[in-house]
Each structure stands twice: as C-alpha cells, then as structure tokens.
C-alpha atoms as a PDB file:
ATOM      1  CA  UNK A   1       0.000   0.000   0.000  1.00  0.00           C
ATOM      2  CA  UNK A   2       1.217   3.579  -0.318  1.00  0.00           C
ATOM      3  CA  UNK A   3       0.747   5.634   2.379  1.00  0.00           C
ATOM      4  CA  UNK A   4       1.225   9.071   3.439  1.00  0.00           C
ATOM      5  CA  UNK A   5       2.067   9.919   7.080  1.00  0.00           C
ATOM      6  CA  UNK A   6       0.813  13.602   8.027  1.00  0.00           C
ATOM      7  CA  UNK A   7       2.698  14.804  11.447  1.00  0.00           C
ATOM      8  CA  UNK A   8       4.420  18.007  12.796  1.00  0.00           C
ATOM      9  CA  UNK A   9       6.812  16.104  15.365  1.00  0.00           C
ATOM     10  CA  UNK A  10       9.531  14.783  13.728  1.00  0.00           C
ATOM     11  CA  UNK A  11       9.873  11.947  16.091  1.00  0.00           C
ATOM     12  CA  UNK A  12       6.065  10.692  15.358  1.00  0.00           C
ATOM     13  CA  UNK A  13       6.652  10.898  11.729  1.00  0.00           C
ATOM     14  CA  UNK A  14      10.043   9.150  11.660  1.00  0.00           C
ATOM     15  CA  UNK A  15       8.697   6.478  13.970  1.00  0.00           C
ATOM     16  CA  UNK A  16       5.384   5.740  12.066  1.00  0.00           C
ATOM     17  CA  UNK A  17       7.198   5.888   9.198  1.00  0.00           C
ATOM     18  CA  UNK A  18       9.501   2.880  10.271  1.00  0.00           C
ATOM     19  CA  UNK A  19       6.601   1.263  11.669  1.00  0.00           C
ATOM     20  CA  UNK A  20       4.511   1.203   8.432  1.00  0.00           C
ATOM     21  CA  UNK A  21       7.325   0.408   6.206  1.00  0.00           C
ATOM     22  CA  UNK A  22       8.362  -2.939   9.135  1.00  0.00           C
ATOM     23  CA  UNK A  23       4.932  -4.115   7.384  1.00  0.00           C
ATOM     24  CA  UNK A  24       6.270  -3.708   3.504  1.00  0.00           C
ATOM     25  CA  UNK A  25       4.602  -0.472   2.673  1.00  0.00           C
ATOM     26  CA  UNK A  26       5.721   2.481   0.860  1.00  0.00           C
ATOM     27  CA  UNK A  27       5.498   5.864   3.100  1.00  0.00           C
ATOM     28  CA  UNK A  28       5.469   9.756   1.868  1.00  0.00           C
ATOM     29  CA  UNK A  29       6.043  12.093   4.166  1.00  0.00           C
ATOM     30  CA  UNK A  30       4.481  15.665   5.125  1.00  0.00           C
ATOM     31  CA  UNK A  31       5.271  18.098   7.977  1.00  0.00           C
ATOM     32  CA  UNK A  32       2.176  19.746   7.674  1.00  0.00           C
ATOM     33  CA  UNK A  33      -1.376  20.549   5.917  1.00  0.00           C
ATOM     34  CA  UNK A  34       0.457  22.252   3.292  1.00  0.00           C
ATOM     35  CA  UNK A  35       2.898  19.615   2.233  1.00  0.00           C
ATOM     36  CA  UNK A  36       0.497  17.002   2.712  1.00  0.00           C
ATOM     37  CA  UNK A  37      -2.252  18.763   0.129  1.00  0.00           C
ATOM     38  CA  UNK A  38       0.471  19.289  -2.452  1.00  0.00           C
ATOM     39  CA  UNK A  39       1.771  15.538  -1.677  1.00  0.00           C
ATOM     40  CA  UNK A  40      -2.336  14.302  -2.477  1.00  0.00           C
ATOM     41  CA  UNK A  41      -2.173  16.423  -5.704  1.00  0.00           C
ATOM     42  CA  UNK A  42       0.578  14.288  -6.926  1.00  0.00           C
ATOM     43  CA  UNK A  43       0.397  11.112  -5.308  1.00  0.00           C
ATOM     44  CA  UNK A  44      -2.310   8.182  -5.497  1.00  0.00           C
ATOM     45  CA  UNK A  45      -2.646   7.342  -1.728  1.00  0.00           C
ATOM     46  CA  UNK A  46      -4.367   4.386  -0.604  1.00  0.00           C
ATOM     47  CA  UNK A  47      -4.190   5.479   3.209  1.00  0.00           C
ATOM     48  CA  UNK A  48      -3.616   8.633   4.956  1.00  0.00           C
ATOM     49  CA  UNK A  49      -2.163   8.651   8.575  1.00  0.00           C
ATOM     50  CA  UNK A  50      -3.322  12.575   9.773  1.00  0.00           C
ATOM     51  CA  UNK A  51      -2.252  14.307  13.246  1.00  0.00           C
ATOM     52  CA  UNK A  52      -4.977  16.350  14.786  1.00  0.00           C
ATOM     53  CA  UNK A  53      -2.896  19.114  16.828  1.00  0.00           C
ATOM     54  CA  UNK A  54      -1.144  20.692  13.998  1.00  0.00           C
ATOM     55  CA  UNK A  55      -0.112  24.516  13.756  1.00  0.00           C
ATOM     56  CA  UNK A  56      -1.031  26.440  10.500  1.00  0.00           C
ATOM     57  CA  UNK A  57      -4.094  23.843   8.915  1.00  0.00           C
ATOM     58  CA  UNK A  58      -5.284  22.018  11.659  1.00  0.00           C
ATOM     59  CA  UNK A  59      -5.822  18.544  10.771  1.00  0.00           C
ATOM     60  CA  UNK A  60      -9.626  18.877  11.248  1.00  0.00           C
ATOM     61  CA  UNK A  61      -9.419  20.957   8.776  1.00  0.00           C
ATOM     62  CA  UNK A  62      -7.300  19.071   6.797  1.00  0.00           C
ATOM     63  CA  UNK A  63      -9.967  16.408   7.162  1.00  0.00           C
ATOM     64  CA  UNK A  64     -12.671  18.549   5.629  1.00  0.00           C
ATOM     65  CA  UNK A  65     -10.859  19.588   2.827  1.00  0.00           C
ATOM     66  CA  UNK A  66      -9.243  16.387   1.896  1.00  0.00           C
ATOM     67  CA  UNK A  67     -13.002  14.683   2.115  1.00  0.00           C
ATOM     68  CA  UNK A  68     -14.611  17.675   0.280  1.00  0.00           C
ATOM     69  CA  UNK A  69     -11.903  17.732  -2.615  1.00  0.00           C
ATOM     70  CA  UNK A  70      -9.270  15.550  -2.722  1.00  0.00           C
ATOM     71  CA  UNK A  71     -10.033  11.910  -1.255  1.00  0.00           C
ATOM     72  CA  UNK A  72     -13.439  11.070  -0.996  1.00  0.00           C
ATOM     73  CA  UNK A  73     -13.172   7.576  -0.477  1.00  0.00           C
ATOM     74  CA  UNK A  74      -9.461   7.075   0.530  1.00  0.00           C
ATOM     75  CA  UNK A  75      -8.947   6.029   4.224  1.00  0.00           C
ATOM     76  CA  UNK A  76      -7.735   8.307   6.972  1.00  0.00           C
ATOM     77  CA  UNK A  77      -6.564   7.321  10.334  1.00  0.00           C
ATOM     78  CA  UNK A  78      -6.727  10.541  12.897  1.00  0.00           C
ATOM     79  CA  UNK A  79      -4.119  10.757  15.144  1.00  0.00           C
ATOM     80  CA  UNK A  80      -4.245  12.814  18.332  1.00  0.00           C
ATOM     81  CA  UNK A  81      -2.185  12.326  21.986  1.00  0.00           C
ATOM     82  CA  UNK A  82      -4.984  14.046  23.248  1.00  0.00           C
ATOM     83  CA  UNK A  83      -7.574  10.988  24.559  1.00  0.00           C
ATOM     84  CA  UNK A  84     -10.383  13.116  24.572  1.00  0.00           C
ATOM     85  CA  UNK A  85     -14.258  12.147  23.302  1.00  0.00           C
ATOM     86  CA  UNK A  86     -14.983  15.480  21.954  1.00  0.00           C
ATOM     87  CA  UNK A  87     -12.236  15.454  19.509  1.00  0.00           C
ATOM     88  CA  UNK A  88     -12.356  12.186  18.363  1.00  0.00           C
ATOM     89  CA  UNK A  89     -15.992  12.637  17.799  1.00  0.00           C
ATOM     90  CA  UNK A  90     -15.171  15.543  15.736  1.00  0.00           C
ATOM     91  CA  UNK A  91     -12.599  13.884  13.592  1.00  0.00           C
ATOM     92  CA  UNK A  92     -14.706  11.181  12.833  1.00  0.00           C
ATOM     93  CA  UNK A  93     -18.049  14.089  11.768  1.00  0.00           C
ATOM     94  CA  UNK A  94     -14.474  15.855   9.653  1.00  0.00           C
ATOM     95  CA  UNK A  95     -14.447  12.546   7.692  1.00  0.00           C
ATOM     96  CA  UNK A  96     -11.700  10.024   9.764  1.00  0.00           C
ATOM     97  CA  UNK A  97     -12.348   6.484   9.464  1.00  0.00           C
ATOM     98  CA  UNK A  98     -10.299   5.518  12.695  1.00  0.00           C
ATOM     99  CA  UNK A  99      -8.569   7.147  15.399  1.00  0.00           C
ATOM    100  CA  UNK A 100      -5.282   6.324  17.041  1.00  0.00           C
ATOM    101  CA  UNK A 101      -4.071   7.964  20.024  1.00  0.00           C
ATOM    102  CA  UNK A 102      -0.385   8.489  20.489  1.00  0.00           C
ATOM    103  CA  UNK A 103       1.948   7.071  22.002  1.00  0.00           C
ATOM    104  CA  UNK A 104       1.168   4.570  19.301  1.00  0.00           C
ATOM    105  CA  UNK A 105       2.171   1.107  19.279  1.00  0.00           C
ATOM    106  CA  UNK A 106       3.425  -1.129  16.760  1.00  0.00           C
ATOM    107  CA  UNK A 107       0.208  -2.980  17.075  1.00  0.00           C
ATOM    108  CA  UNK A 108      -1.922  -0.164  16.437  1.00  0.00           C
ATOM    109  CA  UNK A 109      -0.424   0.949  13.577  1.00  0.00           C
ATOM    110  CA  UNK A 110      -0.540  -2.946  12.346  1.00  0.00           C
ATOM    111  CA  UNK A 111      -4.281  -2.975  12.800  1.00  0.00           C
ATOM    112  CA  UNK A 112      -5.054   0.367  10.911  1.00  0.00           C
ATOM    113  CA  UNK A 113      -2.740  -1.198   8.318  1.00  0.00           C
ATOM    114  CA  UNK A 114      -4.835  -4.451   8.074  1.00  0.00           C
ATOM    115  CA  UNK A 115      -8.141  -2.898   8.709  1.00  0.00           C
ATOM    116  CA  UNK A 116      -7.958  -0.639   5.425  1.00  0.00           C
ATOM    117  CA  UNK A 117      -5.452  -3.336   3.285  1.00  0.00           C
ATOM    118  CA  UNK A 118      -8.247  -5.309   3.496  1.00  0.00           C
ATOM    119  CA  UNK A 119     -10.830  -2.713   2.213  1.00  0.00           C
END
C-alpha cells in the first residue's frame, strides 16, 4: 500500500514511518497541511495517517478539505495524543475512518494497516 504519514513532530513521523514500512509499505512524508495537500495532488494514496494538533491547517481541517476535494473515499486514520471524546468525535463528523491515540504502538499501527489493506 502507499501511504502518506501527516505529522508536525519529527519523532512521530520518523517512527510511524519505520513502523509502516516494518509491514512492507511504501510511506510519503508531510510536515504539515500544506505539504500534505500538495503531496495528495501528486500522489495516489491508498491510506492517509493525519495528526490532529497541527499549527497552520489544523488537521480537522485538513480532514474537511481532503473529504470535500481531494479523497473522498481514501482512508484516513486521525491521530491525536490528546484521549479526549470530543475530539475524536469531531474527527470522525471531519471525515476520519479511525482514530489512534499516540503514544502509538506497533500494534496499532498494524491494525489500521490491516483494517484498510483489506478494504
């Protein structure tokens, strides 16, 4: 699968990235909303990996605009360290099909990955 990781800490991004690639997938890379929509323009993504807290775009925005104009049926995993109801519920109503709460762990990122292979 090709997947783009979406993450303003370097140390999330690097990590996931070693994570998702540990399971044979190909990983781009974007510091923030702006990389990421000129990443989608160019790139045929099969799953998106999308941090919440981000400065500039937030990444509920992000998720509007990516479901709105860019990838309407692609899958996107939310990520937030922030375990909190409220903004989980609003990523999903933004247009996330899962949610993962860092710290992540191998496993979790090995279930996203099989969940939305499989789709």
């Amino acid at each position: 699968m090709k997947v783009l990781v979406i993450e303003d800490d370097k140390i999330a991004l690097t990590s996931l990235k070693h994570c998702i690639e540990s399971f044979g997938h190909v990983v781009d890379l974007a510091e923030n909303a702006e990389q990421a929509m000129n990443k989608i323009v160019d790139g045929n993504y099969e799953l998106v990996f999308t941090d919440i807290m981000m400065p500039g775009i937030s990444g509920l925005s992000l998720l509007t605009i990516l479901r709105t104009f860019h990838l309407q049926s692609t899958p996107i995993v939310a990520m937030s360290s922030l375990h909190n109801q409220s903004l989980i519920e609003a990523a999903y109503k933004a247009g996330a099909n899962d949610f993962m709460v860092k710290p992540f762990t191998i496993d979790d990122v090995g279930a996203r990955l099989t969940r939305f292979a499989a789709a």
